[in-house]
N, C-alpha and C. Protein backbone atom coordinates (compact mmCIF):
# COMPACT_ATOMS: atom_id res chain seq x y z
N UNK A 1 17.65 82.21 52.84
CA UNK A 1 18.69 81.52 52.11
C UNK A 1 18.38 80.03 52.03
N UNK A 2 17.93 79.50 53.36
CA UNK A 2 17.88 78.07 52.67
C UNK A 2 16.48 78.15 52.17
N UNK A 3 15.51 78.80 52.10
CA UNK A 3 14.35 78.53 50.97
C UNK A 3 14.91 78.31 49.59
N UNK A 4 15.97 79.51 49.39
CA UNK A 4 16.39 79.42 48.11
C UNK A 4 17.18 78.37 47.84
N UNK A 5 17.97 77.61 48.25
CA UNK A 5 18.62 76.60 48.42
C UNK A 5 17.42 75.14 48.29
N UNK A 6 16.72 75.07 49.01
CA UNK A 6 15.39 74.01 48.85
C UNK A 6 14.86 74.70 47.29
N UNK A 7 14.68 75.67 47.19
CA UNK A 7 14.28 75.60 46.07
C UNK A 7 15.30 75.72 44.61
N UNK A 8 16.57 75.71 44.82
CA UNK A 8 17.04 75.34 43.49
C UNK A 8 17.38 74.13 43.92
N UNK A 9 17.41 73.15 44.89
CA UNK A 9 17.38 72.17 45.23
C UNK A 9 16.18 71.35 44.67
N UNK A 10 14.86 71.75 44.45
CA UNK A 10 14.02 71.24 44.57
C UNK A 10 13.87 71.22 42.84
N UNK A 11 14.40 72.48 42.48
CA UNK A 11 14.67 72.63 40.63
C UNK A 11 15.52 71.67 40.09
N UNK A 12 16.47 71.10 40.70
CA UNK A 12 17.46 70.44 40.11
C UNK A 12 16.97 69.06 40.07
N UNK A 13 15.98 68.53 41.11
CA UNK A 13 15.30 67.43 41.45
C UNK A 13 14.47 67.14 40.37
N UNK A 14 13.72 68.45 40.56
CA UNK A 14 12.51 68.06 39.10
C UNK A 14 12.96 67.68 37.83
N UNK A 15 14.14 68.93 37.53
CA UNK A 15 14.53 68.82 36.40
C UNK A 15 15.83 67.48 36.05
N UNK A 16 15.96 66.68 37.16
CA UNK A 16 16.57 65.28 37.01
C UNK A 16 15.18 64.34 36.74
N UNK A 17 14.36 64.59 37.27
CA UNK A 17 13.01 63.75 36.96
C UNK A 17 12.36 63.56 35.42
N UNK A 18 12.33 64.73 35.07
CA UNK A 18 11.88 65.04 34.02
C UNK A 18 12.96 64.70 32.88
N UNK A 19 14.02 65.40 33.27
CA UNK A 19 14.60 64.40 32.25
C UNK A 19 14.76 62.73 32.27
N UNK A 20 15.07 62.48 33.28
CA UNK A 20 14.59 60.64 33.41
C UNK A 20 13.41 60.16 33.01
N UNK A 21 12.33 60.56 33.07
CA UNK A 21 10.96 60.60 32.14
C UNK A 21 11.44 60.61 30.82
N UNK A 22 11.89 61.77 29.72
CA UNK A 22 11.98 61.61 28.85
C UNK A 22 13.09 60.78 28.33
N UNK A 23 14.20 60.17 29.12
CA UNK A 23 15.05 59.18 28.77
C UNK A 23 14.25 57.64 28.66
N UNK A 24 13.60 57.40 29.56
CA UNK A 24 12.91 56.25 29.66
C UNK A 24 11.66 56.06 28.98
N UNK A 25 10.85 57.05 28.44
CA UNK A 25 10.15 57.29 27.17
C UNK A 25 10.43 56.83 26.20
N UNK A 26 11.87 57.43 25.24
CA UNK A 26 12.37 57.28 24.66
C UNK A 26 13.04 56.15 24.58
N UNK A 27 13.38 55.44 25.48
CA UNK A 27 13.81 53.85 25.32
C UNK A 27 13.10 53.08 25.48
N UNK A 28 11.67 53.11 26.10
CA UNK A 28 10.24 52.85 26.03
C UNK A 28 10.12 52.44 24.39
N UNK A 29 10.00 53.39 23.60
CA UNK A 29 9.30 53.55 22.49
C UNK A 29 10.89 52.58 21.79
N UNK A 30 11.79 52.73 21.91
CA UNK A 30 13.01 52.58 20.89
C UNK A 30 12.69 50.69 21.36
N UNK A 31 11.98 50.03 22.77
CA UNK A 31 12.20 48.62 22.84
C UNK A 31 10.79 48.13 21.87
N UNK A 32 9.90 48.78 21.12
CA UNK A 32 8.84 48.32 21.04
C UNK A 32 8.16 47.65 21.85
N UNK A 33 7.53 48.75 22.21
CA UNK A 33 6.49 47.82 23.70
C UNK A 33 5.12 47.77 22.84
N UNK A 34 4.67 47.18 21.50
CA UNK A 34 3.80 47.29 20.84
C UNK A 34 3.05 45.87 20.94
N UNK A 35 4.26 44.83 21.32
CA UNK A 35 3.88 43.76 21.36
C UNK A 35 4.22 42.79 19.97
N UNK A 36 4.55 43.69 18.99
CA UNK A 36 4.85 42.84 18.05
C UNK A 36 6.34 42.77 17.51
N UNK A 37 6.92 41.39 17.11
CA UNK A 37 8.27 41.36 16.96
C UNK A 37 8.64 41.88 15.74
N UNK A 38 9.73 42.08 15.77
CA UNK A 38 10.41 43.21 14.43
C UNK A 38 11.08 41.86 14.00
N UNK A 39 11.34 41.24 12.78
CA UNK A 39 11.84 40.41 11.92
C UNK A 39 13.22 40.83 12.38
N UNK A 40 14.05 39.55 12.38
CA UNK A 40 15.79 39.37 12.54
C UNK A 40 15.68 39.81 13.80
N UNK A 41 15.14 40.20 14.47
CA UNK A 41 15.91 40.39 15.51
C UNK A 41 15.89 39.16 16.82
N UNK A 42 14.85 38.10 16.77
CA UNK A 42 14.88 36.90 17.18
C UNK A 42 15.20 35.55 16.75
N UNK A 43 16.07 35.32 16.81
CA UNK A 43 16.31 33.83 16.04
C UNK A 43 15.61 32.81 16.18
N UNK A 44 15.10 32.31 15.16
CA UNK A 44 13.52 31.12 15.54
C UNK A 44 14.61 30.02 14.77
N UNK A 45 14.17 28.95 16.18
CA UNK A 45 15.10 27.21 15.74
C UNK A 45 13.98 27.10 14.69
N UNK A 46 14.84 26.42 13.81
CA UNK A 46 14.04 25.52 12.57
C UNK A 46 13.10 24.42 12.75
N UNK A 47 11.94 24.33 12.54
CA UNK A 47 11.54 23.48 13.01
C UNK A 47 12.13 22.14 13.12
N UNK A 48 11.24 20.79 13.30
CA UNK A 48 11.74 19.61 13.47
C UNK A 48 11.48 19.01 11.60
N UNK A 49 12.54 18.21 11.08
CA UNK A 49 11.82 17.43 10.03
C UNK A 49 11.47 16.53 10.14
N UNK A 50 10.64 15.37 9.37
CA UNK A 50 10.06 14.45 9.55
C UNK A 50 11.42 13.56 8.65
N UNK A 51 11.73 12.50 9.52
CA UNK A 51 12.48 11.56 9.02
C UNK A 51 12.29 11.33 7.17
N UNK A 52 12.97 11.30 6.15
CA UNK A 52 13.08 10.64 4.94
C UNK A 52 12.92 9.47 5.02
N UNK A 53 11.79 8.41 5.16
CA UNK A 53 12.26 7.27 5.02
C UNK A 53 11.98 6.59 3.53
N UNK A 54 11.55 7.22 2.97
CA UNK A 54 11.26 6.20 1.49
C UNK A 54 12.54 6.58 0.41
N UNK A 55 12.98 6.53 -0.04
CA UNK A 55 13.93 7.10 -1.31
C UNK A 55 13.70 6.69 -2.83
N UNK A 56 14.25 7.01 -3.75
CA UNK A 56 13.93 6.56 -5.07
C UNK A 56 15.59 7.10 -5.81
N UNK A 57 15.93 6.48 -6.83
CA UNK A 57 17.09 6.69 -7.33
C UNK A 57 17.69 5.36 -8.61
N UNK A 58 18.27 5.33 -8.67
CA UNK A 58 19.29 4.36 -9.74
C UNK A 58 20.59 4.16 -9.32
N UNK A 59 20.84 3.06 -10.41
CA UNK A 59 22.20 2.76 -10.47
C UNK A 59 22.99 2.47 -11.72
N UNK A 60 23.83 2.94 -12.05
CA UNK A 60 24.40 2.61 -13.32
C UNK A 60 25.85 1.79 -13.23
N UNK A 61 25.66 0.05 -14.15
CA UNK A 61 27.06 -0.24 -13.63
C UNK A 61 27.72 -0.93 -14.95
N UNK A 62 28.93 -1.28 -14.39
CA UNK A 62 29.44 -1.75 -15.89
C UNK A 62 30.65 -2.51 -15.42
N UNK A 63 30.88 -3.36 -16.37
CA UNK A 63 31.93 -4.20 -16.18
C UNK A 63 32.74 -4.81 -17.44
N UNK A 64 34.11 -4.92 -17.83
CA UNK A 64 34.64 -5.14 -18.60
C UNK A 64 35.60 -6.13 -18.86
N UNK A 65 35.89 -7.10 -19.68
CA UNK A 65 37.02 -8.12 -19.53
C UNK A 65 37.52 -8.40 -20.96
N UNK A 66 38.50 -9.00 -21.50
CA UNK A 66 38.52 -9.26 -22.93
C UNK A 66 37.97 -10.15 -23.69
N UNK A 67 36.85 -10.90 -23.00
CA UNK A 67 35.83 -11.38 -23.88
C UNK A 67 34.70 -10.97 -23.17
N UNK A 68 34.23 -10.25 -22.31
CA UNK A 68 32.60 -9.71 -22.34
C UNK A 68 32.76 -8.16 -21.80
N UNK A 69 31.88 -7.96 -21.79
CA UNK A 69 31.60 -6.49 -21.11
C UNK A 69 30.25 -6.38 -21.09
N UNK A 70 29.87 -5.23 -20.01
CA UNK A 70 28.18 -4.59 -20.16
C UNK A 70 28.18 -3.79 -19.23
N UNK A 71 27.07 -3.02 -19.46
CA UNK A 71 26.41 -1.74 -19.22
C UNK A 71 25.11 -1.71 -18.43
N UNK A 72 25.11 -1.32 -16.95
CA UNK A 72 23.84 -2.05 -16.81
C UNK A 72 23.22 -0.65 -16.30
N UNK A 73 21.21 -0.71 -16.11
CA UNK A 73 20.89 0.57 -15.55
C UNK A 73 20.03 -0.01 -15.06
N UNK A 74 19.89 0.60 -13.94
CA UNK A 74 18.70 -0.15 -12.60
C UNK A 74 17.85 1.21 -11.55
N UNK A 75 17.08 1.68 -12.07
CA UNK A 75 16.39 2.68 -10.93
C UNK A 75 16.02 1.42 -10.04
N UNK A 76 15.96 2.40 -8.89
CA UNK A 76 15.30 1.78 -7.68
C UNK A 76 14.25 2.39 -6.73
N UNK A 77 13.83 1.90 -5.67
CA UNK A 77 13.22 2.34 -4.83
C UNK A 77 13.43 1.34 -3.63
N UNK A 78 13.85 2.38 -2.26
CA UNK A 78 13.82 1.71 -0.98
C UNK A 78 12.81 2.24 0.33
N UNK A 79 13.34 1.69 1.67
CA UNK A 79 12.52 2.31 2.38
C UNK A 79 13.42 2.14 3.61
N UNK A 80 13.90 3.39 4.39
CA UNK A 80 14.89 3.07 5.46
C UNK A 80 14.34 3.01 6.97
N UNK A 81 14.77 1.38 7.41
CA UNK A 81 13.75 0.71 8.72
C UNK A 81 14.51 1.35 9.88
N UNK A 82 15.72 1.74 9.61
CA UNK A 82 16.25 2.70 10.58
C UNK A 82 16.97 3.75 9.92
N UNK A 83 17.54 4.77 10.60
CA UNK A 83 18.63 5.13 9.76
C UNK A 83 19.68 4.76 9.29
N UNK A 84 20.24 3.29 9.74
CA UNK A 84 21.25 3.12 9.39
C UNK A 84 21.06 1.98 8.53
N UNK A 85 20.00 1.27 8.52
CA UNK A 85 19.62 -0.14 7.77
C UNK A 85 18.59 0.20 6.55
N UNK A 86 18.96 -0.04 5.53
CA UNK A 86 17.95 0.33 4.63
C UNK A 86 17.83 -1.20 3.48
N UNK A 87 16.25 -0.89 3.25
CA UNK A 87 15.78 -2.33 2.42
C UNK A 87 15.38 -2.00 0.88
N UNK A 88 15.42 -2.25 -0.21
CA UNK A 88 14.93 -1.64 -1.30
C UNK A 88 14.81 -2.62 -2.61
N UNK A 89 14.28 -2.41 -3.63
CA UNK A 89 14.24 -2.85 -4.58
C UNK A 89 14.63 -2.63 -5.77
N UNK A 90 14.92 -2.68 -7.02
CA UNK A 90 15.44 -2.70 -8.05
C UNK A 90 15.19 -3.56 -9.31
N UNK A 91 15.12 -2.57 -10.66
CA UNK A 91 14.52 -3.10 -11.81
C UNK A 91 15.72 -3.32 -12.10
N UNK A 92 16.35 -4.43 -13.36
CA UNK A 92 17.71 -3.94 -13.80
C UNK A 92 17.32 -3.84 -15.28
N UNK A 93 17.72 -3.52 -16.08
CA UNK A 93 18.29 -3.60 -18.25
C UNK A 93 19.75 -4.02 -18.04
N UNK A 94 20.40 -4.76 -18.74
CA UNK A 94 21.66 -5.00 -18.71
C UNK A 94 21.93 -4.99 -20.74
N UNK A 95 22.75 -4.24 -21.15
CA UNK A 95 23.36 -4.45 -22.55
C UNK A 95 24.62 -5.42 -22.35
N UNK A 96 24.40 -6.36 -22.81
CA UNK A 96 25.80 -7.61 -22.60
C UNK A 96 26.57 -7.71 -24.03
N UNK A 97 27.40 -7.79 -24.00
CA UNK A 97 28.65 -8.04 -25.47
C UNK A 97 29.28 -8.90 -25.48
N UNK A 98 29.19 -9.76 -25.88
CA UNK A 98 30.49 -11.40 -25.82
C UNK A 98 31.26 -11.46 -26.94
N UNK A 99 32.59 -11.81 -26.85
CA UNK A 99 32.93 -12.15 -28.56
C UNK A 99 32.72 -13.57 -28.59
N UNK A 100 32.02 -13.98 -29.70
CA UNK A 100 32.41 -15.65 -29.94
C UNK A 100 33.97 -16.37 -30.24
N UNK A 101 33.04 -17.61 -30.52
CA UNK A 101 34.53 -18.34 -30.57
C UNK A 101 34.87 -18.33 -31.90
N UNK A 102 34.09 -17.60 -32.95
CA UNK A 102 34.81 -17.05 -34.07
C UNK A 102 35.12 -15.69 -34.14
N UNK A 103 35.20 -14.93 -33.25
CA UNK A 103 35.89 -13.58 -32.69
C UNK A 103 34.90 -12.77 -33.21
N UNK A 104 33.55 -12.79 -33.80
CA UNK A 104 32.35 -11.86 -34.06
C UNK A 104 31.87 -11.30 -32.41
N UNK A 105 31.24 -10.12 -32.42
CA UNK A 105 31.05 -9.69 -31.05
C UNK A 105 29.23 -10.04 -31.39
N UNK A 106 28.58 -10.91 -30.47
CA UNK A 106 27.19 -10.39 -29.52
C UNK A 106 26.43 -9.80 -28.91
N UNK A 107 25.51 -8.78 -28.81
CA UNK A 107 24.91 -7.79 -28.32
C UNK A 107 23.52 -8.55 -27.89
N UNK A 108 23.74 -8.41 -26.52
CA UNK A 108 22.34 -9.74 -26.25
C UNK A 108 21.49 -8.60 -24.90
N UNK A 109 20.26 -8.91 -24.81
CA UNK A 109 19.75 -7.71 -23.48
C UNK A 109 18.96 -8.76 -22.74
N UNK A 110 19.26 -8.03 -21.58
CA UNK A 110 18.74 -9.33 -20.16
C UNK A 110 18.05 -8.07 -19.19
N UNK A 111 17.25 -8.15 -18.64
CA UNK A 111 16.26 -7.42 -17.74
C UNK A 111 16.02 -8.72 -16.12
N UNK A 112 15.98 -8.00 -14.89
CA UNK A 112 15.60 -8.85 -13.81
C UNK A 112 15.22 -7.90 -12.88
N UNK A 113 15.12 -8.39 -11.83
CA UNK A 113 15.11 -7.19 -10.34
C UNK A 113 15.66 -8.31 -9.36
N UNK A 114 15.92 -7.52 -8.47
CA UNK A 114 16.61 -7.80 -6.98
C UNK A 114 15.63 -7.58 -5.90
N UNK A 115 16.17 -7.87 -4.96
CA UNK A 115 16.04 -6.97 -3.10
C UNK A 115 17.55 -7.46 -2.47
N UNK A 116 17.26 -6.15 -2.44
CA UNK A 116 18.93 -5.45 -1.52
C UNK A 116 18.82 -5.51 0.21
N UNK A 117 20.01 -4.77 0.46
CA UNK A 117 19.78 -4.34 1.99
C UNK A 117 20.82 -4.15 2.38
N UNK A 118 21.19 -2.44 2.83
CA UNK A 118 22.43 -1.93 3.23
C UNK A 118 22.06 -1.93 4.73
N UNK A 119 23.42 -1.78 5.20
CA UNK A 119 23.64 -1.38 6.66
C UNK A 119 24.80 -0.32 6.99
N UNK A 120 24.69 0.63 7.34
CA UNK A 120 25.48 1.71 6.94
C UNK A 120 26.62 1.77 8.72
N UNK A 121 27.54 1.46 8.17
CA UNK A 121 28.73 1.03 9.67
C UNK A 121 28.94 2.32 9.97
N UNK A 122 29.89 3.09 9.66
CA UNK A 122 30.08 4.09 10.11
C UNK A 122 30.32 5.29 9.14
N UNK A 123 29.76 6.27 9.16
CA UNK A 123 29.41 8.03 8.69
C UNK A 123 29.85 7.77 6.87
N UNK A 124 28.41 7.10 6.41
CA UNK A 124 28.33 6.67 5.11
C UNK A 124 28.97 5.43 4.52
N UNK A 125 30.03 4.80 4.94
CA UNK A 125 30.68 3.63 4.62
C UNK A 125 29.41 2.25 5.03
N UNK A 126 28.81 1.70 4.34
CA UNK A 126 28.10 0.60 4.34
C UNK A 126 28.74 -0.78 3.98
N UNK A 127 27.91 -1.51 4.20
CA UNK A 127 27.86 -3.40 4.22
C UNK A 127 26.46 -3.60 2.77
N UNK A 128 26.69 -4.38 1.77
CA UNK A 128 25.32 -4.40 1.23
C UNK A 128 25.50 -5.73 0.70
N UNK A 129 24.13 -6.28 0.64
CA UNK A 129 23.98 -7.77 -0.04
C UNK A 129 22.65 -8.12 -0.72
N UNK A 130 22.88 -8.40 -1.44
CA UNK A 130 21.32 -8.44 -2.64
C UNK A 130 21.20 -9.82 -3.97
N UNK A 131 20.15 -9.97 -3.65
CA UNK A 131 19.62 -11.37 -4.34
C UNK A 131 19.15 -10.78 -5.78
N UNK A 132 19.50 -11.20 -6.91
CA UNK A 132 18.99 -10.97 -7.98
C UNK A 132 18.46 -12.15 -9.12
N UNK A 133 17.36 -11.97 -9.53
CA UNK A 133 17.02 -12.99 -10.28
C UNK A 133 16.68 -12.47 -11.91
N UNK A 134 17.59 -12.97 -12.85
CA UNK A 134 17.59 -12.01 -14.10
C UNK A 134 17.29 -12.91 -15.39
N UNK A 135 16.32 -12.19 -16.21
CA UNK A 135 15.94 -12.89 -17.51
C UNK A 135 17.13 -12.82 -18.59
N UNK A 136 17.96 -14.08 -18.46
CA UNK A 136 19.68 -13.84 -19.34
C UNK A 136 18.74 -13.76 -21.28
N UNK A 137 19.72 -13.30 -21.72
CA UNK A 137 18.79 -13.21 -23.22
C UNK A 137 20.24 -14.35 -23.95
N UNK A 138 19.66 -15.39 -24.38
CA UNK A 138 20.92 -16.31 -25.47
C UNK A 138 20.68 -15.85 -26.48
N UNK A 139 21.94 -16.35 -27.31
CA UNK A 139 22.36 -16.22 -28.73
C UNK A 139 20.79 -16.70 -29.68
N UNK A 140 20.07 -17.53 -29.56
CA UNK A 140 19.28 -18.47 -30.45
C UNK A 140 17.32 -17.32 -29.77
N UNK A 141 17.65 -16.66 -29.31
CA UNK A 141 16.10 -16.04 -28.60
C UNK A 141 15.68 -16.45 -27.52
N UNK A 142 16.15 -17.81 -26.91
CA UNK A 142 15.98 -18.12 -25.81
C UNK A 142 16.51 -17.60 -24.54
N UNK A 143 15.82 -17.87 -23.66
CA UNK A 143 15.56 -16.80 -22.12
C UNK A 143 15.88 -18.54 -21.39
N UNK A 144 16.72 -17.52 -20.12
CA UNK A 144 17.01 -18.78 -18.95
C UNK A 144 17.24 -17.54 -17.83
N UNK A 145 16.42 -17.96 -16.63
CA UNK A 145 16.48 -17.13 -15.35
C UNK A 145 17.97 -17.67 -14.65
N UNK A 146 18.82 -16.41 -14.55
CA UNK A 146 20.18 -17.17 -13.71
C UNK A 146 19.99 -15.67 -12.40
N UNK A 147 20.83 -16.83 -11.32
CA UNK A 147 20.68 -16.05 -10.15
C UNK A 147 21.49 -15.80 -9.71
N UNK A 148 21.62 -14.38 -9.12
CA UNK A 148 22.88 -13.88 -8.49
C UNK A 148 22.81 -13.52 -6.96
N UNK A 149 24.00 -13.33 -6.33
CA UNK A 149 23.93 -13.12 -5.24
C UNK A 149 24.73 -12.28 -4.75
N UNK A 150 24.93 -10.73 -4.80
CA UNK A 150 26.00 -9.89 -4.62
C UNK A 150 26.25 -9.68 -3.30
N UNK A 151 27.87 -9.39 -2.68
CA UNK A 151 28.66 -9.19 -1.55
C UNK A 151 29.12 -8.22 -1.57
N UNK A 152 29.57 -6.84 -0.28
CA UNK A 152 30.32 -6.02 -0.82
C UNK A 152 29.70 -4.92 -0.06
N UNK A 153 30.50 -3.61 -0.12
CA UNK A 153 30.47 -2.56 0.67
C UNK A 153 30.37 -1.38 -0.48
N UNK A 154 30.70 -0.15 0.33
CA UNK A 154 30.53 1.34 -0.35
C UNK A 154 30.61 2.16 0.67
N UNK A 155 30.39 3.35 -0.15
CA UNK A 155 30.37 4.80 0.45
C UNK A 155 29.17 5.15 0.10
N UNK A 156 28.35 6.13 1.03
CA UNK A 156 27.10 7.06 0.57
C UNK A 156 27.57 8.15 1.20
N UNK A 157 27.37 9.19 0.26
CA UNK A 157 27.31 10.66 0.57
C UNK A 157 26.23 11.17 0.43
N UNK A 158 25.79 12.50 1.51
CA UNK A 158 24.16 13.08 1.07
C UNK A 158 24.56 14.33 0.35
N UNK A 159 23.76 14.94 -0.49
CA UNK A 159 23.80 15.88 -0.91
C UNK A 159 23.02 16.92 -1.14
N UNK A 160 22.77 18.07 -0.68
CA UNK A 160 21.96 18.68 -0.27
C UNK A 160 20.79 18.46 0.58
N UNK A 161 20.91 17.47 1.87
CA UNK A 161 19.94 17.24 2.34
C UNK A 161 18.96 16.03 2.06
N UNK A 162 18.37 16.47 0.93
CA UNK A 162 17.82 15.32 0.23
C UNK A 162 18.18 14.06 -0.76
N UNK A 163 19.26 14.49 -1.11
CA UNK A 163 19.95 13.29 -2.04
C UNK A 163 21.14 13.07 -1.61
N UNK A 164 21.50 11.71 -2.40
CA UNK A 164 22.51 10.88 -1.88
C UNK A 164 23.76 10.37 -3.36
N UNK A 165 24.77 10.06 -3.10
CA UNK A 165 25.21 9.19 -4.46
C UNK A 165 25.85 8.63 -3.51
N UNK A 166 26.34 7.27 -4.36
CA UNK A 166 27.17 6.26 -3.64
C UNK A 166 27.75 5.51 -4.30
N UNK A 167 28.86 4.60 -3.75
CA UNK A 167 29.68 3.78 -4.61
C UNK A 167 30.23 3.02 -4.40
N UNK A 168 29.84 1.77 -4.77
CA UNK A 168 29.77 -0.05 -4.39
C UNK A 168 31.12 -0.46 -5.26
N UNK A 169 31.36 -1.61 -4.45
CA UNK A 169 32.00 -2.29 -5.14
C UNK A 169 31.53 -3.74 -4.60
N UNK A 170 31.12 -4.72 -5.50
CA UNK A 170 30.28 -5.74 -5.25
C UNK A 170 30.80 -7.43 -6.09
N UNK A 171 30.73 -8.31 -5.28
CA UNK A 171 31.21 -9.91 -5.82
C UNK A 171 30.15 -11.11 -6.30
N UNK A 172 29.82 -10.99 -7.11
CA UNK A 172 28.65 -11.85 -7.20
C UNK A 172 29.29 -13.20 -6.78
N UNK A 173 28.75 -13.86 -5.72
CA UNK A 173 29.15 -14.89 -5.33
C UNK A 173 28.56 -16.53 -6.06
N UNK A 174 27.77 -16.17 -6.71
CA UNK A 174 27.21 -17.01 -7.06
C UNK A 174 27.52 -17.08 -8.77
N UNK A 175 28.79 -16.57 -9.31
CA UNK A 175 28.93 -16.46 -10.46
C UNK A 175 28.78 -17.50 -11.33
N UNK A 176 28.67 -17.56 -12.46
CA UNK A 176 28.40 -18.61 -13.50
C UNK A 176 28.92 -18.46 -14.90
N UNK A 177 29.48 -19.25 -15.61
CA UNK A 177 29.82 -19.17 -17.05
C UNK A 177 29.02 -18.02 -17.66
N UNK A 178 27.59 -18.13 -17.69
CA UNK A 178 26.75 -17.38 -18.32
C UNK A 178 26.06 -16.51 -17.84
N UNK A 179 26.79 -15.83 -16.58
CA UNK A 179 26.29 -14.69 -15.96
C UNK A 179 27.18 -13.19 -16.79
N UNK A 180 26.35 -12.31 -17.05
CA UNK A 180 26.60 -11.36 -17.85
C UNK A 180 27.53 -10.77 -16.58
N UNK A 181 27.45 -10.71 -15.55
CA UNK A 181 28.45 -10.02 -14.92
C UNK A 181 30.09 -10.45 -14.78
N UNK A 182 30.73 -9.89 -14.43
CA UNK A 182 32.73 -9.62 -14.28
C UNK A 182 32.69 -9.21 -13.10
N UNK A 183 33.15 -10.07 -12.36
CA UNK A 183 33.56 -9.64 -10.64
C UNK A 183 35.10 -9.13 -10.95
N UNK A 184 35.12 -8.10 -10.20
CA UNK A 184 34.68 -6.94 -9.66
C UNK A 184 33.23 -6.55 -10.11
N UNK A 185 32.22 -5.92 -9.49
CA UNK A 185 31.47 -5.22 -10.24
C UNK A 185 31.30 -3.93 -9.63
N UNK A 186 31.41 -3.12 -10.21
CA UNK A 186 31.25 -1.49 -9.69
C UNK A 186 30.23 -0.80 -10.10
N UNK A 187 29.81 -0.34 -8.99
CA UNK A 187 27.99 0.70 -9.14
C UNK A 187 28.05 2.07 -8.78
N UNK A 188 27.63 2.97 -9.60
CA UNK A 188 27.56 4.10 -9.05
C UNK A 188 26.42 4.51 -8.90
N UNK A 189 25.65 5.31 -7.87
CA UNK A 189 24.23 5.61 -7.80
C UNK A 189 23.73 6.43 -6.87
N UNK A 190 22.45 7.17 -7.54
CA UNK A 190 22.02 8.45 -7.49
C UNK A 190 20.64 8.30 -7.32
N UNK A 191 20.18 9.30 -6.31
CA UNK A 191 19.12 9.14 -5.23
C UNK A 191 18.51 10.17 -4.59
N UNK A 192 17.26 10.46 -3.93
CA UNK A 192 16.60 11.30 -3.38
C UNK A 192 15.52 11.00 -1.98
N UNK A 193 15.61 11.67 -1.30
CA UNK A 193 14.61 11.29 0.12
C UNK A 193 13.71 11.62 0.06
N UNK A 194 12.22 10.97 0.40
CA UNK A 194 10.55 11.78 0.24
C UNK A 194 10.31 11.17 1.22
């Protein structure tokens, strides 16, 4: 009796073995022990990017009063010395309109460039100030360089990563009879990171 006992004892043993063999087989094979990873099922961090520091973009601005107005367009290009301080340059075209003093309107075009330089305070709200030196166009064909000196803040938003728009509001401090600009001056502008 106890042989028989050791031996369905000894049956029940094996046959717990054997099936634990084929359980652990089977979850063997179900973990891929192949060595190679099955897609999705590991989450890989994104790599690192390399800072944006150069940008390129424009600005389009305009200003209006009841004797002048204009239209101005200025691509640019900068280069940001930190993230929060950025330095750049700028072409401008300006379309200017005056009425005379016999109430006929003027259509006169003036071209210059600047250097700027934002400082961005806190989560897009900036500080910006920029020197401009512009070829004014007179009534008679004659050209006179007048200089400006803009004051003033904004917003920048990014957008998709790589681009930006933003929106100034700026005082030329250095205004003049014959500066095509109207303080207030308002800029809107559109941009990209490389």
């Amino acid at each position: 009796m106890k042989a028989r006992t050791l031996t369905k004892t000894g049956i029940k043993i094996f046959l717990t073995l054997i099936f634990s063999f084929f359980l652990l087989t089977s979850y063997a094979q179900y973990e891929n022990t192949s060595g190679q990873k099955k897609e999705g099922t590991v989450k890989k961090r994104p790599a690192p990017q390399k800072p944006r520091r150069w940008f390129a973009g424009g600005i389009i601005g305009a200003g209006f009063s009841s004797y002048s107005s204009y239209v101005e367009v200025s691509p640019l290009v900068g280069y940001k010395i930190t993230p929060a301080f950025l330095v750049g340059t700028r072409i401008t075209y300006i379309w200017n309109s005056y009425e005379m003093p016999n109430g006929q309107r003027e259509s006169l075009n003036h071209y210059g460039i600047s250097l700027f330089a934002q400082y961005i305070i806190f989560k897009g709200l900036f500080a910006h100030v920029e020197y401009e030196a512009l070829s004014f166009d007179y009534f008679e064909y004659d050209r006179e360089w007048i200089n400006s000196l803009f004051i003033g803040g904004g917003y920048m938003q990014d957008i998709g990563g790589r681009g930006f728009a933003s929106f100034a509001l700026l005082f030329n401090v250095l205004d003049s009879p014959d500066s095509p600009y109207v303080n207030p001056i308002f800029r809107i502008g559109f941009g990209v990171g490389f």
